[in-house]
C-alpha atoms as a PDB file:
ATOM      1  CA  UNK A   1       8.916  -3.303 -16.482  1.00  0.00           C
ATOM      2  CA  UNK A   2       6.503  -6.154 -14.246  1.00  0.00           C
ATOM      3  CA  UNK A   3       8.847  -8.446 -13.590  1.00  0.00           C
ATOM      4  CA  UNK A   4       7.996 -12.561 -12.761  1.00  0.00           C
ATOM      5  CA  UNK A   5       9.203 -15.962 -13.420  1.00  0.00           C
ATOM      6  CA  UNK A   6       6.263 -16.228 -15.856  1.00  0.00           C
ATOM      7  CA  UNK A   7       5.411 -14.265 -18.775  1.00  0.00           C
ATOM      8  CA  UNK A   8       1.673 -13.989 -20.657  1.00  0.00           C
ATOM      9  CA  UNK A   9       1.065 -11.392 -22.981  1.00  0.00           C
ATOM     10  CA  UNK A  10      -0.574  -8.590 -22.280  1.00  0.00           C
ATOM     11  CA  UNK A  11      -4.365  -8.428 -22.738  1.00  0.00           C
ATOM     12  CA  UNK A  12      -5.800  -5.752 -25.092  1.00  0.00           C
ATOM     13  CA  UNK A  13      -8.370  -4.842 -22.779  1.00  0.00           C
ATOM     14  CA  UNK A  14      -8.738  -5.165 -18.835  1.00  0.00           C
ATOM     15  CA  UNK A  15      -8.779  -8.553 -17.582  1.00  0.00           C
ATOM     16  CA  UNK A  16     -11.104  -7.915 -14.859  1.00  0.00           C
ATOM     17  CA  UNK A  17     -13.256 -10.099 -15.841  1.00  0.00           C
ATOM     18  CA  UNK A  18     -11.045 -13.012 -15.906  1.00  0.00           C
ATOM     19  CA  UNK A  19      -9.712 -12.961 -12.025  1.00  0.00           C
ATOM     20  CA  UNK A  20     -12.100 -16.120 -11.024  1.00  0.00           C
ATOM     21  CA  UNK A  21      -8.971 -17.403  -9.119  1.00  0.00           C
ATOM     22  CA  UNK A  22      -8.756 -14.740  -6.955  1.00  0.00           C
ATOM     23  CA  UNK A  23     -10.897 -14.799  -4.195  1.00  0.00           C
ATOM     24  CA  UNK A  24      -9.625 -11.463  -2.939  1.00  0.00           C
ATOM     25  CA  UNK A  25      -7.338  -8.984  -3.649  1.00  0.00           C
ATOM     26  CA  UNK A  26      -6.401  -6.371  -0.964  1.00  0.00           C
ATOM     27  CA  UNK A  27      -4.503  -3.174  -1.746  1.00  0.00           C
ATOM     28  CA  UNK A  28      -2.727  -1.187   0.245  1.00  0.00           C
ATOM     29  CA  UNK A  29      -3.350   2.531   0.254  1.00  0.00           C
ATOM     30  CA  UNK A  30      -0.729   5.288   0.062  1.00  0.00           C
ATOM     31  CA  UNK A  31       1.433   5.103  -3.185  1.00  0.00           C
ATOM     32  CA  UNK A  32      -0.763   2.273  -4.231  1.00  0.00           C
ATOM     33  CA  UNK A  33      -4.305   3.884  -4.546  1.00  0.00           C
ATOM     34  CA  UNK A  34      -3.330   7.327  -3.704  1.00  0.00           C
ATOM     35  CA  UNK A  35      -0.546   9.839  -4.968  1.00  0.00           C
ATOM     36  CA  UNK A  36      -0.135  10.451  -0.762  1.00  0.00           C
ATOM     37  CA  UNK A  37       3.509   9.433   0.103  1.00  0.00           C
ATOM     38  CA  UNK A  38       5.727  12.872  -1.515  1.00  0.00           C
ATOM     39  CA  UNK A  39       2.646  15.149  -0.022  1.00  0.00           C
ATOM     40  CA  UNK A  40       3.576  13.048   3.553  1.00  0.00           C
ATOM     41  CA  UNK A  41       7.275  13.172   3.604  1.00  0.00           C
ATOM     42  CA  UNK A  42       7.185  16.603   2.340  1.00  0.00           C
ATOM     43  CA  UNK A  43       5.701  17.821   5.922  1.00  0.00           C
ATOM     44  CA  UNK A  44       6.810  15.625   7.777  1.00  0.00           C
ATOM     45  CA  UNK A  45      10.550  16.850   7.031  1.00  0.00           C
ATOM     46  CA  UNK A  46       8.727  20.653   7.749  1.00  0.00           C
ATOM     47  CA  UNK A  47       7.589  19.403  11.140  1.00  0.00           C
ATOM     48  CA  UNK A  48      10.805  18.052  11.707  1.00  0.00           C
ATOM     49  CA  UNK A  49      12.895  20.867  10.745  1.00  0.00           C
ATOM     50  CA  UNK A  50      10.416  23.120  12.998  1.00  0.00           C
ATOM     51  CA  UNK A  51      11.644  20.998  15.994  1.00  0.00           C
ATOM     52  CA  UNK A  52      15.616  21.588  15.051  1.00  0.00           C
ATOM     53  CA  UNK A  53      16.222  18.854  13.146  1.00  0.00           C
ATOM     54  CA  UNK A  54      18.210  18.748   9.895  1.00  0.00           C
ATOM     55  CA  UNK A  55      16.127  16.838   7.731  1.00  0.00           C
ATOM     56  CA  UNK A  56      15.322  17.051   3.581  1.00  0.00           C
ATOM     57  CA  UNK A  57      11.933  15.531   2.207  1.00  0.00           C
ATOM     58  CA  UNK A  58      14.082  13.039   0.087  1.00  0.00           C
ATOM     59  CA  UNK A  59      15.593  11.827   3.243  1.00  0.00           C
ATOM     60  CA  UNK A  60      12.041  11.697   5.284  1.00  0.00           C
ATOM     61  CA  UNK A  61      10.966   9.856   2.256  1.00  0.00           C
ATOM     62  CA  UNK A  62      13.645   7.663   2.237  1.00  0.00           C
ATOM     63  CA  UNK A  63      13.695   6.396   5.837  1.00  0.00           C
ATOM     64  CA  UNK A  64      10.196   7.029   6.419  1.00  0.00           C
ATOM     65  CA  UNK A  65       7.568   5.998   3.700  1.00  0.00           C
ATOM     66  CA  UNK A  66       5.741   2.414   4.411  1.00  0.00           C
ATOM     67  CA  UNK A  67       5.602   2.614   8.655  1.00  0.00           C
ATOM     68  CA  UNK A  68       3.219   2.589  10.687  1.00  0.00           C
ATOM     69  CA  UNK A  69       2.822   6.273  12.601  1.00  0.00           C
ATOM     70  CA  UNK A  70       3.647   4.167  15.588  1.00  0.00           C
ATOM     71  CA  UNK A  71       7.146   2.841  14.025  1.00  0.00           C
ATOM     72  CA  UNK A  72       7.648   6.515  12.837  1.00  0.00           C
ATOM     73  CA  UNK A  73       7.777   7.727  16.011  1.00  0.00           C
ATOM     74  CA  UNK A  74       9.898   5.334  18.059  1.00  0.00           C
ATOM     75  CA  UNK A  75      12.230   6.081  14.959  1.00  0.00           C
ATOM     76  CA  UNK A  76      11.817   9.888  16.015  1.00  0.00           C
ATOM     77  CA  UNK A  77      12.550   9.466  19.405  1.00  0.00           C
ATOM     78  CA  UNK A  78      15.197   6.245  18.958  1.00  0.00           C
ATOM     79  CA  UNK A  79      17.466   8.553  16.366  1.00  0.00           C
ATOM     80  CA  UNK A  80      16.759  12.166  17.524  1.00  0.00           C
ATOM     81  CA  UNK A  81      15.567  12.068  21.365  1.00  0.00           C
ATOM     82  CA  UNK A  82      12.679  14.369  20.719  1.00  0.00           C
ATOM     83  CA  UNK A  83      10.400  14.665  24.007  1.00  0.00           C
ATOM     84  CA  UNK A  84       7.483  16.239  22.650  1.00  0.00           C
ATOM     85  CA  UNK A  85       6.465  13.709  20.074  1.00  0.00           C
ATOM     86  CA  UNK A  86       2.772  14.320  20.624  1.00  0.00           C
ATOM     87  CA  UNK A  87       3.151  17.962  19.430  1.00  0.00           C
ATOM     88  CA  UNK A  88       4.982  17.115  16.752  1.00  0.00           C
ATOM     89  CA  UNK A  89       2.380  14.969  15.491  1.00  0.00           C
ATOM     90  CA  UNK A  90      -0.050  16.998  15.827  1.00  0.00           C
ATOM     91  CA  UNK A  91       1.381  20.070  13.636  1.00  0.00           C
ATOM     92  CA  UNK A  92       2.160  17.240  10.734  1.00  0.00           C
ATOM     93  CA  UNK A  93      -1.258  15.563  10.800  1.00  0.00           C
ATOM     94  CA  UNK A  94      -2.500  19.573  10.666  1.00  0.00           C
ATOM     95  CA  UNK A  95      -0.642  20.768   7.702  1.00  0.00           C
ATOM     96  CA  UNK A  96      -1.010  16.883   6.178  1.00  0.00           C
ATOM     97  CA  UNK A  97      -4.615  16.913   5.787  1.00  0.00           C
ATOM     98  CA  UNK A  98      -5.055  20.184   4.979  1.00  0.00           C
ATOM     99  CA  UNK A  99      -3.117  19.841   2.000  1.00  0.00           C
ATOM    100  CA  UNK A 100      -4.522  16.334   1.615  1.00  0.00           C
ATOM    101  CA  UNK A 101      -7.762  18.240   1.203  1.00  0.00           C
ATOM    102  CA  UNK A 102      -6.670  20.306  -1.353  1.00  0.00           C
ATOM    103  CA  UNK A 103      -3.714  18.832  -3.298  1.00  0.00           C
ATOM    104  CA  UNK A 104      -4.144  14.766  -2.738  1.00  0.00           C
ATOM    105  CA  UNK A 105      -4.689  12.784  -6.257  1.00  0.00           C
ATOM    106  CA  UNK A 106      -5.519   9.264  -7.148  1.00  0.00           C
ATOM    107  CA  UNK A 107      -2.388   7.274  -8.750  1.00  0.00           C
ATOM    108  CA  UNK A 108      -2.645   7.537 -12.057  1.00  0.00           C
ATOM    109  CA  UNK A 109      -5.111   4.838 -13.900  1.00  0.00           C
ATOM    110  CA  UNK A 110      -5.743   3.883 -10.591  1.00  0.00           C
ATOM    111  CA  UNK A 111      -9.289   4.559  -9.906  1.00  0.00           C
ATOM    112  CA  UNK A 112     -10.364   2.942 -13.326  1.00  0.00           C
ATOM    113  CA  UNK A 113      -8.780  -0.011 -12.487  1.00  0.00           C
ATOM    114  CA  UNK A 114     -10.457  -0.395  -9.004  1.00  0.00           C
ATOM    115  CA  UNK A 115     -13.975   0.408 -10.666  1.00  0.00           C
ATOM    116  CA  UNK A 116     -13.384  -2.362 -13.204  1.00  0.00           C
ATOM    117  CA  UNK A 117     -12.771  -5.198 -10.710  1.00  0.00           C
ATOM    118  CA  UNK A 118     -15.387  -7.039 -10.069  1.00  0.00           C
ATOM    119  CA  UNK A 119     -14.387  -9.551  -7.420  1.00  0.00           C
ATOM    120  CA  UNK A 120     -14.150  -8.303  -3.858  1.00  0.00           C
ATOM    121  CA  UNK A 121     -11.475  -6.569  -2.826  1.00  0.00           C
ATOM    122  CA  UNK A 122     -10.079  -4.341   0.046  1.00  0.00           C
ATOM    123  CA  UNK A 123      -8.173  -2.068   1.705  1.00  0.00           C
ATOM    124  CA  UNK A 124      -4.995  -2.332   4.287  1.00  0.00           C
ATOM    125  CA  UNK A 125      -3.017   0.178   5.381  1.00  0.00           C
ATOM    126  CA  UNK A 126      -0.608   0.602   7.849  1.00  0.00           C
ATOM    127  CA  UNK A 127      -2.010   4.312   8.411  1.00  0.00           C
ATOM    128  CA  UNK A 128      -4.823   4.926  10.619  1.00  0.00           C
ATOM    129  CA  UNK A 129      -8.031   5.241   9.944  1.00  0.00           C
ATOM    130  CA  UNK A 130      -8.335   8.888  10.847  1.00  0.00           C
ATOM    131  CA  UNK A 131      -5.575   9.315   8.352  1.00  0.00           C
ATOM    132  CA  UNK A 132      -7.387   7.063   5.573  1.00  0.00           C
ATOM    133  CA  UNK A 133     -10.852   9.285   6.152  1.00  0.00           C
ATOM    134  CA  UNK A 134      -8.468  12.310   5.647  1.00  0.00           C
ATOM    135  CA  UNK A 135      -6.584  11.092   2.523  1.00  0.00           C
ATOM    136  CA  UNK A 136      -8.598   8.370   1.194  1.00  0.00           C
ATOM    137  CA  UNK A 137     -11.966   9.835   2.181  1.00  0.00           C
ATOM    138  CA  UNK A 138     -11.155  12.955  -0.321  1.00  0.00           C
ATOM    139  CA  UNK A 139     -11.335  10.647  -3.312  1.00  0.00           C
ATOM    140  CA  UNK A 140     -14.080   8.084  -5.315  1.00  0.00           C
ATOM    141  CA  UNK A 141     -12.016   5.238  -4.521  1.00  0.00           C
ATOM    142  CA  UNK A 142     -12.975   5.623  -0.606  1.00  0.00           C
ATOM    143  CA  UNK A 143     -16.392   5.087  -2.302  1.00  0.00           C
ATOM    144  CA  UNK A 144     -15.432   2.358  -4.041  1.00  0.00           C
ATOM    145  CA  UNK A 145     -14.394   0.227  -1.499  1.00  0.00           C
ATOM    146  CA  UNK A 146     -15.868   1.844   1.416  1.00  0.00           C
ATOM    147  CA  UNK A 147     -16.889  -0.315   3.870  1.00  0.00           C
ATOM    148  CA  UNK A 148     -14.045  -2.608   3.526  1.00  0.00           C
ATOM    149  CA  UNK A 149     -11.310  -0.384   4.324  1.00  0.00           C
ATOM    150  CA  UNK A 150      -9.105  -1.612   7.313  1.00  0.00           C
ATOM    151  CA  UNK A 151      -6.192  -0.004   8.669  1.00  0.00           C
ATOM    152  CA  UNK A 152      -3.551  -0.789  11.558  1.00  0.00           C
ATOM    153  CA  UNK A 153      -5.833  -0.098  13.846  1.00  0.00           C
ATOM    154  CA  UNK A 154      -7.466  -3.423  13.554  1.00  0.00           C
ATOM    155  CA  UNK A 155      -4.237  -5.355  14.549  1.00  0.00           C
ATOM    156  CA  UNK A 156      -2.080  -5.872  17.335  1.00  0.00           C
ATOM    157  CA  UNK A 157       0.366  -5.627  14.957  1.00  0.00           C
ATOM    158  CA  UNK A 158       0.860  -3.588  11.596  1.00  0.00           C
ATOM    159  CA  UNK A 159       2.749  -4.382   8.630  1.00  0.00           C
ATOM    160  CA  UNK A 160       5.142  -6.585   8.008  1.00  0.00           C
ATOM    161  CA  UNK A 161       3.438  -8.665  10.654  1.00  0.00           C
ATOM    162  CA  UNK A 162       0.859 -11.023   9.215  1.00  0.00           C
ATOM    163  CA  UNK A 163      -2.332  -9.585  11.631  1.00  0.00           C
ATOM    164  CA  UNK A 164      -3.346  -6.912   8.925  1.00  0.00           C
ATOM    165  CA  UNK A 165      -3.444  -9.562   5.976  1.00  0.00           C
ATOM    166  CA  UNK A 166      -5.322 -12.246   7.669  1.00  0.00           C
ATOM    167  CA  UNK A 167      -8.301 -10.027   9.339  1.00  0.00           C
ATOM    168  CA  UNK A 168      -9.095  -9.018   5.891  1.00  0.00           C
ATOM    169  CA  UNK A 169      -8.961 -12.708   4.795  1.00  0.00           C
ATOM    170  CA  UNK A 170     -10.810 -13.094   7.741  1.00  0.00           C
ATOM    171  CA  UNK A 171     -13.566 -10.486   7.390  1.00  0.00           C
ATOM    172  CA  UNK A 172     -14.082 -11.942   3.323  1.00  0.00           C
ATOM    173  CA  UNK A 173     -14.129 -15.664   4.854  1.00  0.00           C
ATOM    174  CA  UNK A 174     -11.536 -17.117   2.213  1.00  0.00           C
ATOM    175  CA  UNK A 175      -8.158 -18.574   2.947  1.00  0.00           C
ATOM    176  CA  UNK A 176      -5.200 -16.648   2.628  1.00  0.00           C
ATOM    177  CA  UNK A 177      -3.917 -18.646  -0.319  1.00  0.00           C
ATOM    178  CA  UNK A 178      -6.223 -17.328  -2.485  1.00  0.00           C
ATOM    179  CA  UNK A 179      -5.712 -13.471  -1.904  1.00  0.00           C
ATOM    180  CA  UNK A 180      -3.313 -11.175  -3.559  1.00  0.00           C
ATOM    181  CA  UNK A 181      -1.432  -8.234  -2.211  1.00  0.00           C
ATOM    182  CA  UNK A 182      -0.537  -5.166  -3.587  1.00  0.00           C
ATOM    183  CA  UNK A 183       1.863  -3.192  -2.002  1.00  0.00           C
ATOM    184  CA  UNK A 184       4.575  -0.329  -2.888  1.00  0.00           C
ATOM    185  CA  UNK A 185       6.519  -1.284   0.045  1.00  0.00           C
ATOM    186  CA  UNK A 186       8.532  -4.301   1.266  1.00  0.00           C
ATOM    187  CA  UNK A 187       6.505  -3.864   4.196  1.00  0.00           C
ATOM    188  CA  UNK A 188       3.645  -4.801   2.856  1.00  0.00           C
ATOM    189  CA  UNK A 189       5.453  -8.252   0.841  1.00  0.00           C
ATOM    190  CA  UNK A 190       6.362  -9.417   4.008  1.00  0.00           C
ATOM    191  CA  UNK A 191       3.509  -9.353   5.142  1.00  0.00           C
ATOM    192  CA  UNK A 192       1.578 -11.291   2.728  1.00  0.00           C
ATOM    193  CA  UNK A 193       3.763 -13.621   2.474  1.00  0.00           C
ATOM    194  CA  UNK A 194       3.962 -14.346   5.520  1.00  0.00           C
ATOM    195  CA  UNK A 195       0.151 -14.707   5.759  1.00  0.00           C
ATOM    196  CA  UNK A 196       0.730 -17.178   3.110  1.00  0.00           C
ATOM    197  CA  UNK A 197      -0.846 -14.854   0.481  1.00  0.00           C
ATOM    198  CA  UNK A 198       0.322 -14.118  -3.207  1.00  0.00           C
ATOM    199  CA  UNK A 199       2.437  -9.952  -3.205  1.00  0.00           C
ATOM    200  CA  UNK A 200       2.654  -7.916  -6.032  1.00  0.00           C
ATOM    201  CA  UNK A 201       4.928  -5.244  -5.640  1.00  0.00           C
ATOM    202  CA  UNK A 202       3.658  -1.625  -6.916  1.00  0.00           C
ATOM    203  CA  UNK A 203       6.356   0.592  -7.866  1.00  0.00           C
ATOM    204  CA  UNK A 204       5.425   4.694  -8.760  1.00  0.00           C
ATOM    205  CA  UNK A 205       6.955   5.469 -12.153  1.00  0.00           C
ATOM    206  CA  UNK A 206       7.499   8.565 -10.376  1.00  0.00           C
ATOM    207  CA  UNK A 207       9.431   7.278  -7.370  1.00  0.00           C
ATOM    208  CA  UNK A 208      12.810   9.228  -6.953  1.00  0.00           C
ATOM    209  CA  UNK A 209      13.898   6.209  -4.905  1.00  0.00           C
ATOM    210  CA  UNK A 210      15.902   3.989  -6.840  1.00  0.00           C
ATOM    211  CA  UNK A 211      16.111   0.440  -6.894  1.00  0.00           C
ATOM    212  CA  UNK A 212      12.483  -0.042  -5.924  1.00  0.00           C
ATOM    213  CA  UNK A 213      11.863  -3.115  -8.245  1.00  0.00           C
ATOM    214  CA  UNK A 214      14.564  -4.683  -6.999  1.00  0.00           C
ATOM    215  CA  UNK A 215      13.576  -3.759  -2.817  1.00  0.00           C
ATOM    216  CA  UNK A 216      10.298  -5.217  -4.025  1.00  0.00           C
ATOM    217  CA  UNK A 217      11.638  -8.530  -5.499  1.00  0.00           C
ATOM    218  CA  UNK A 218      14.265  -8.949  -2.510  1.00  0.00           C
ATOM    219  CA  UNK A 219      11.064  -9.144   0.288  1.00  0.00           C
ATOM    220  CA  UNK A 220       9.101 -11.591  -1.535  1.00  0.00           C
ATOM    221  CA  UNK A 221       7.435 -10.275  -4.283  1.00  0.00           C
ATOM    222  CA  UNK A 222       6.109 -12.735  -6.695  1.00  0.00           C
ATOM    223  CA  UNK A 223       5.225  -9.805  -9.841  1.00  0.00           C
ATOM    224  CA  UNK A 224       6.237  -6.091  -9.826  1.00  0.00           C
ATOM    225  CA  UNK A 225       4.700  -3.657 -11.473  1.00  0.00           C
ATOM    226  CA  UNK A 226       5.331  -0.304 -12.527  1.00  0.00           C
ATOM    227  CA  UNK A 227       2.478   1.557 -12.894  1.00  0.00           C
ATOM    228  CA  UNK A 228      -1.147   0.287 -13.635  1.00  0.00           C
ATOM    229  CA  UNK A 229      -0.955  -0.632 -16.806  1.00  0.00           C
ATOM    230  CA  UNK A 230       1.749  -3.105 -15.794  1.00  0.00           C
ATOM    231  CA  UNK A 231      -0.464  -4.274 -12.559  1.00  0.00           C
ATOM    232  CA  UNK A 232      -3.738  -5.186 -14.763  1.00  0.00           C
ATOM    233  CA  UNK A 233      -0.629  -7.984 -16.374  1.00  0.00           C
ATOM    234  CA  UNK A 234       0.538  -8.602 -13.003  1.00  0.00           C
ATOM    235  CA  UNK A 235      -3.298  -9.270 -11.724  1.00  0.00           C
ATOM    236  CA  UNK A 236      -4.019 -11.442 -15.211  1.00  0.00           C
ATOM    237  CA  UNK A 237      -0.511 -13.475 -13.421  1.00  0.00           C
ATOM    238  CA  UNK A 238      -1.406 -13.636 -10.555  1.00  0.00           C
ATOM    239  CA  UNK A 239      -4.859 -14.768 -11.390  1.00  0.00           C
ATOM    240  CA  UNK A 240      -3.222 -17.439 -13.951  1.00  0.00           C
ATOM    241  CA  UNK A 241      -0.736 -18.840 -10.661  1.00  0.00           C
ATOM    242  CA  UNK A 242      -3.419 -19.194  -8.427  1.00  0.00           C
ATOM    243  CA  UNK A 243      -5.496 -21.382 -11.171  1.00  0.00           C
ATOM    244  CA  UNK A 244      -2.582 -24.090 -10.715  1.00  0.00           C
ATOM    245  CA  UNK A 245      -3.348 -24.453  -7.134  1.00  0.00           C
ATOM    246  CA  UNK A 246      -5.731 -26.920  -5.588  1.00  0.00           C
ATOM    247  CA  UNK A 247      -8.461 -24.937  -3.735  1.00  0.00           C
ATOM    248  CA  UNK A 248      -8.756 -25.456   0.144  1.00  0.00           C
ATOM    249  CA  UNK A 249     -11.433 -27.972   1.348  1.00  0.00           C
END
């Protein structure tokens, strides 16, 4: 259920066309736009098992889903002591985007709702952008928003830091205050709001993590919304909140 301090009924039909307030909405990518996260922590638990370590894809999922591969491996090495990170990597990313290539699907509704927004919009994502041509790149919606597509390798710094959020203000020229943020992890809140931006939380009906509405309130979430039909409400909210605020000079 989207959840939100205010409540407007739900429109019949998309309300696309009605998001005049928003002068940018940025999404992130995996278990926003793409199905990508179970296919990920399924193989990354298999690479990790491979190098000895007692690991279940619920668990990788659990501590891993919504960092940056950086973060992911100083976790790696910080709570196991691996040495050979690099190879480690390299077998994941292997068996990762091959069965990105033949497995990976679009969250469902997704692409539909992408193709019916009409005002610009983005993408962020704390992956890389090798990993967003190999995931991403499989599907329309690379298409769709292709070229603006950014990923941590922009930044100094990746989610929840603010860098990611404000280059793709900056690369639109609009102020923060006027962009919205989707993102399935509290990652991803932080960082718009601490880029000053308005977050909608994005949970996966189909998350076996519980609690994620909550999570997604807790780090600053100002809607969340369970699937897309809930996030074209949460979009007509967000759209309605930013009316109510004076526009920069």
């Amino acid at each position: 259920m989207l959840t939100s301090d205010i409540r407007v009924p739900a429109p019949e039909a998309p309300a696309e066309s009605s998001l005049e307030n928003i002068d940018l909405i940025i999404f992130d990518c995996d278990g926003v736009l793409i199905d990508s996260e179970p296919i990920a922590s399924r193989t990354l638990a298999e690479a990790l098992q491979r190098a000895g370590i007692e690991i279940t894809a619920a668990e990788a999922h659990e501590k891993f889903t919504g960092n940056s591969v950086t973060i992911i491996a100083q976790m790696i090495a910080r709570d196991h002591g691996l040495a050979d990170l690099d190879g480690l990597f390299a077998g994941w990313h292997t068996a990762l985007f091959a069965e990105f290539a033949s497995s990976l699907t679009p969250m469902a509704g997704m692409t539909g709702l992408v193709r019916s927004i009409s005002r610009p919009k983005c993408v962020a994502s704390n992956s890389t952008m090798q990993r967003l041509k190999g995931s991403l790149g499989h599907l329309e919606l690379w298409e769709l928003f292709f070229p603006r597509i950014y990923s941590a390798d922009a930044v100094a710094r990746p989610k929840p830091a603010p860098d990611l959020m404000l280059h793709c203000a900056e690369q639109f020229e609009v102020a923060p205050g006027r962009c919205v943020m989707i993102d399935d992890s509290p990652h991803g809140i932080e960082a718009a709001n601490a880029a000053g931006m308005l977050a909608i939380g994005f949970a996966d009906p189909a998350d076996p993590r519980p609690g994620r509405t909550e999570i997604l309130r807790r780090a600053g979430a100002r809607f969340v919304a369970t699937g897309v039909a809930e996030l074209r409400v949460g979009l007509a909210e967000a759209n309605a909140v930013l009316g109510d605020r004076p526009r920069p000079l």
